[in-house]
Protein backbone atom coordinates (compact mmCIF):
# COMPACT_ATOMS: atom_id res chain seq x y z
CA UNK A 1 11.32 -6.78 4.24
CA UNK A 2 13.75 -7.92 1.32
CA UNK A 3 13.62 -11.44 -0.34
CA UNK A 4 15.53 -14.07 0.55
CA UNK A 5 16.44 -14.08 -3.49
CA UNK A 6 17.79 -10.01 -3.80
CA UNK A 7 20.45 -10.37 -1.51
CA UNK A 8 23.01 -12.29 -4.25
CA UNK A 9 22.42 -9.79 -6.49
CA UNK A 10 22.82 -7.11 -4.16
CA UNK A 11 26.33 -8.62 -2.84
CA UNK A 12 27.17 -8.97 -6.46
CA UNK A 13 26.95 -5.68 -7.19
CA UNK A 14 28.52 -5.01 -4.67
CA UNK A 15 31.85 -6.59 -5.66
CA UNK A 16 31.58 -5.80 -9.09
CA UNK A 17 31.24 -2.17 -8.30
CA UNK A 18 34.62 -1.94 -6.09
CA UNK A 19 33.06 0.70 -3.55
CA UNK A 20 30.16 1.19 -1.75
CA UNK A 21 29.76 4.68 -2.91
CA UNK A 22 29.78 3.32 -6.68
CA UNK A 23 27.31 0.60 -5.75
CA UNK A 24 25.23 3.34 -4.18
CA UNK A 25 25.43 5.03 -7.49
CA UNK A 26 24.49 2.20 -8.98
CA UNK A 27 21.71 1.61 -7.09
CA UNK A 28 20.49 5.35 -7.82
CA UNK A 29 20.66 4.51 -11.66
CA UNK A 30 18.41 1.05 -10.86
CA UNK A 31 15.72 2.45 -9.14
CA UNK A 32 15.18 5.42 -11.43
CA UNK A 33 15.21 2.38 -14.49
CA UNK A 34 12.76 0.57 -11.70
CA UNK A 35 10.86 3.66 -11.38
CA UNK A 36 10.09 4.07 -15.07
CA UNK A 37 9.29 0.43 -15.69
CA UNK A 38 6.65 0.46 -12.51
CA UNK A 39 4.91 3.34 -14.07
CA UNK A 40 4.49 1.88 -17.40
CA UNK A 41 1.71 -0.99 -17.48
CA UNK A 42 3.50 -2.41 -20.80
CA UNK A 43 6.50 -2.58 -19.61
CA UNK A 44 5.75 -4.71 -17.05
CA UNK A 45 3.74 -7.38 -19.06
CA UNK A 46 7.03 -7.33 -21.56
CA UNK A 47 9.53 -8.72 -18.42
CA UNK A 48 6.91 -10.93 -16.98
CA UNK A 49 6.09 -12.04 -20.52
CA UNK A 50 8.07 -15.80 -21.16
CA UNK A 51 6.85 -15.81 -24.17
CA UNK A 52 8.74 -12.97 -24.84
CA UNK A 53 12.88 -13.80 -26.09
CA UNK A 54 15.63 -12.05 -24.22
CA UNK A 55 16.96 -10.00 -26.97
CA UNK A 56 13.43 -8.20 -27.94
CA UNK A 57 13.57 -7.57 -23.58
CA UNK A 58 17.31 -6.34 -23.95
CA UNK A 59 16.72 -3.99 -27.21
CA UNK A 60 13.92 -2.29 -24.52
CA UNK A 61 15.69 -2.03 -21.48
CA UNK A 62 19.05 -0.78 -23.81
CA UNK A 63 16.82 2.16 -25.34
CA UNK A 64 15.21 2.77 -22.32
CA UNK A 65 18.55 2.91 -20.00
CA UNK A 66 20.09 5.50 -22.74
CA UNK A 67 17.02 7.49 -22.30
CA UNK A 68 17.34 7.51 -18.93
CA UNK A 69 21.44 8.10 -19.20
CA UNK A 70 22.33 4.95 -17.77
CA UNK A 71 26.12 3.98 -17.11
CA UNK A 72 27.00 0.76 -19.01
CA UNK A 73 27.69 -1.02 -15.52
CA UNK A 74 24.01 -0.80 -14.89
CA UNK A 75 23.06 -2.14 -18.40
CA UNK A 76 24.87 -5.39 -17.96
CA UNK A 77 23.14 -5.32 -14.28
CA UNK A 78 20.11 -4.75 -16.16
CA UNK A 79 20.71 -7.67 -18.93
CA UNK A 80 21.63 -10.22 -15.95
CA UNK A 81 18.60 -9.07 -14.14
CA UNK A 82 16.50 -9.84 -17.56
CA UNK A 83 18.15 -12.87 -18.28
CA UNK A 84 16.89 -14.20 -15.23
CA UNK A 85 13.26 -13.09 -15.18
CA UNK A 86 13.95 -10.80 -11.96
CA UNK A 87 12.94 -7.65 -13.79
CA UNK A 88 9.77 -7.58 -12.14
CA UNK A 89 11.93 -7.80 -8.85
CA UNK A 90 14.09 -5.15 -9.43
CA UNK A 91 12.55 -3.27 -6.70
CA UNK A 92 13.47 -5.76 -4.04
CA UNK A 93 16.65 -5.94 -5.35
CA UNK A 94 17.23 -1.97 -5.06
CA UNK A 95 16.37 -2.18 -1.50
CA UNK A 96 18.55 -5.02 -0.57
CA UNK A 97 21.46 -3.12 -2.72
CA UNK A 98 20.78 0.01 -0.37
CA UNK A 99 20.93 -2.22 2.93
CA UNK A 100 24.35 -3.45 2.45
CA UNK A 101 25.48 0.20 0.99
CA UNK A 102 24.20 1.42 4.22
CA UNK A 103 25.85 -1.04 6.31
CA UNK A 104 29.69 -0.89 4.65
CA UNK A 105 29.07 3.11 5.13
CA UNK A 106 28.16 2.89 8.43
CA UNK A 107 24.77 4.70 7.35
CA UNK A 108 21.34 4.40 9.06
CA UNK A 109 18.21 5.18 6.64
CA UNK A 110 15.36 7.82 8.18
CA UNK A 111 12.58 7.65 6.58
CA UNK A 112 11.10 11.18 7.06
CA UNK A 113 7.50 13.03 6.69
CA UNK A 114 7.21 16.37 6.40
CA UNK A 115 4.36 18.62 6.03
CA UNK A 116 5.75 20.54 3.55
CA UNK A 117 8.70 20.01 0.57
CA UNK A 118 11.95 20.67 2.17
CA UNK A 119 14.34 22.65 0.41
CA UNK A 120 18.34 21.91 0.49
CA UNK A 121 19.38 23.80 3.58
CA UNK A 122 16.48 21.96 5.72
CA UNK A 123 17.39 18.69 4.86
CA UNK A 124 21.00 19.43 5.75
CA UNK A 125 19.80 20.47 9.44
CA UNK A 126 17.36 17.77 9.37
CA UNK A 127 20.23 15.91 8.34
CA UNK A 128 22.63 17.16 10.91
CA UNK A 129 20.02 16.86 13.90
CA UNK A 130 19.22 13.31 13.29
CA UNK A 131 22.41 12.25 12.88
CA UNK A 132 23.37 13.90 16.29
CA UNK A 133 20.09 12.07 17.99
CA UNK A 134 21.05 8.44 16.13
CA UNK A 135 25.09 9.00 16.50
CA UNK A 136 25.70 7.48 12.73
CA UNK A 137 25.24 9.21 9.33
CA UNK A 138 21.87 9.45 7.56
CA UNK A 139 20.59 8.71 4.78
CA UNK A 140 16.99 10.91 4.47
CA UNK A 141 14.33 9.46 2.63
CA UNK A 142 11.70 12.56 2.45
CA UNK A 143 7.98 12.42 1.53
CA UNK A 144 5.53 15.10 1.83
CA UNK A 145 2.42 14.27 4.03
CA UNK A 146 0.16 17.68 4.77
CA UNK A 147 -1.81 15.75 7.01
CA UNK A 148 0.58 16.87 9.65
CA UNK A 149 0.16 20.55 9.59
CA UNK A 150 3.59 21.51 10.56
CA UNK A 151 6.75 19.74 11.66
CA UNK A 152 7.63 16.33 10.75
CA UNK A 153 8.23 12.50 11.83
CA UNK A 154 11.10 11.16 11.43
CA UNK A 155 11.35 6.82 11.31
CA UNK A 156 15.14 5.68 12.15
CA UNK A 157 15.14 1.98 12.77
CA UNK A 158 12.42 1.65 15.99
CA UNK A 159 12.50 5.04 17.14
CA UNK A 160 9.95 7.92 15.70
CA UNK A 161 10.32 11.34 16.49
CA UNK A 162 7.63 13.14 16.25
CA UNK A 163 7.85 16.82 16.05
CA UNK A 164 4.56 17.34 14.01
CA UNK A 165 1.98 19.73 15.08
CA UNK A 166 -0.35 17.09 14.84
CA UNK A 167 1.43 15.13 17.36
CA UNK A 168 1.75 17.95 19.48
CA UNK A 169 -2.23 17.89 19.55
CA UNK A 170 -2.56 14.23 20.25
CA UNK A 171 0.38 14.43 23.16
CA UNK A 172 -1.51 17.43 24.94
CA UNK A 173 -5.01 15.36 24.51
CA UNK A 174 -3.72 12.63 26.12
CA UNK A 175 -2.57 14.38 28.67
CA UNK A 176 -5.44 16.18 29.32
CA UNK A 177 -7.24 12.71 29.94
């Protein structure tokens, strides 16, 4: 679910990207600057320190972006985001960025498990077969679960499909009952 409070900055984006393919790039760049400030303990204190001023927060986040190779759109994203103690909601932010992206592209996100790492070629016919079964592109979102043996389960709005060997197992139990 994304807060009430990410959608403005998501439209803003938006708008001050031009395209929804540079706001998607955009939003790739944010969530790998979220992803490195989740994983770091101090770096979350710092942006949910008040105590702390802006420009200490900014110096951080500007040596941080350039490590990360940041475009200078997302630092002033970044610096707006800091200046009004959202950093900590970045995330929610990011996912309410990728909504509307997905929308004005007329993209639908599948969220997919596999049981093993898919290479390139698989997630193009993954790709390719979902997007026949939903009728709209897709936009894969692939984790690894080994739980399932073999096969996968796919997520696209309400509907699951569930080609796993697991739930191959469960659909011939219950029918055996």
């Amino acid at each position: 679910m994304i807060r009430r409070f990410a959608r403005p900055y998501a439209r803003a984006i938006l708008e001050v990207a031009g395209s929804p393919e540079k706001a998607n790039d955009l939003r790739f760049e944010l969530a790998r600057f979220e992803e490195t400030r989740k994983s770091s303990a101090e770096l979350q204190e710092l942006y949910a320190n008040p105590g702390i001023e802006h420009n200490a927060k900014f110096k951080v986040t500007q040596a941080l972006a350039k490590r990360l190779g940041l475009s200078e759109m997302a630092v002033k994203i970044l610096d707006v985001v800091t200046r009004n103690h959202r950093m900590n909601d970045l995330e929610s932010i990011v996912e309410a960025l990728a909504e509307m992206v997905r929308e004005e592209t007329g993209t639908v996100a599948a969220e997919v498990r596999a049981a093993h790492a898919l290479n390139e070629q698989e997630k193009a016919e993954l790709r390719k077969t979902l997007e026949k079964k939903a009728g709209r592109k897709i936009e894969l979102m692939v984790s690894t679960d080994p739980t399932l043996i073999g096969g996968f389960v796919a997520k696209i709005g309400s509907e699951v499909y569930d080609t796993s060997v697991v739930g191959k197992i469960n659909k011939f139990r219950e029918s055996l009952t």
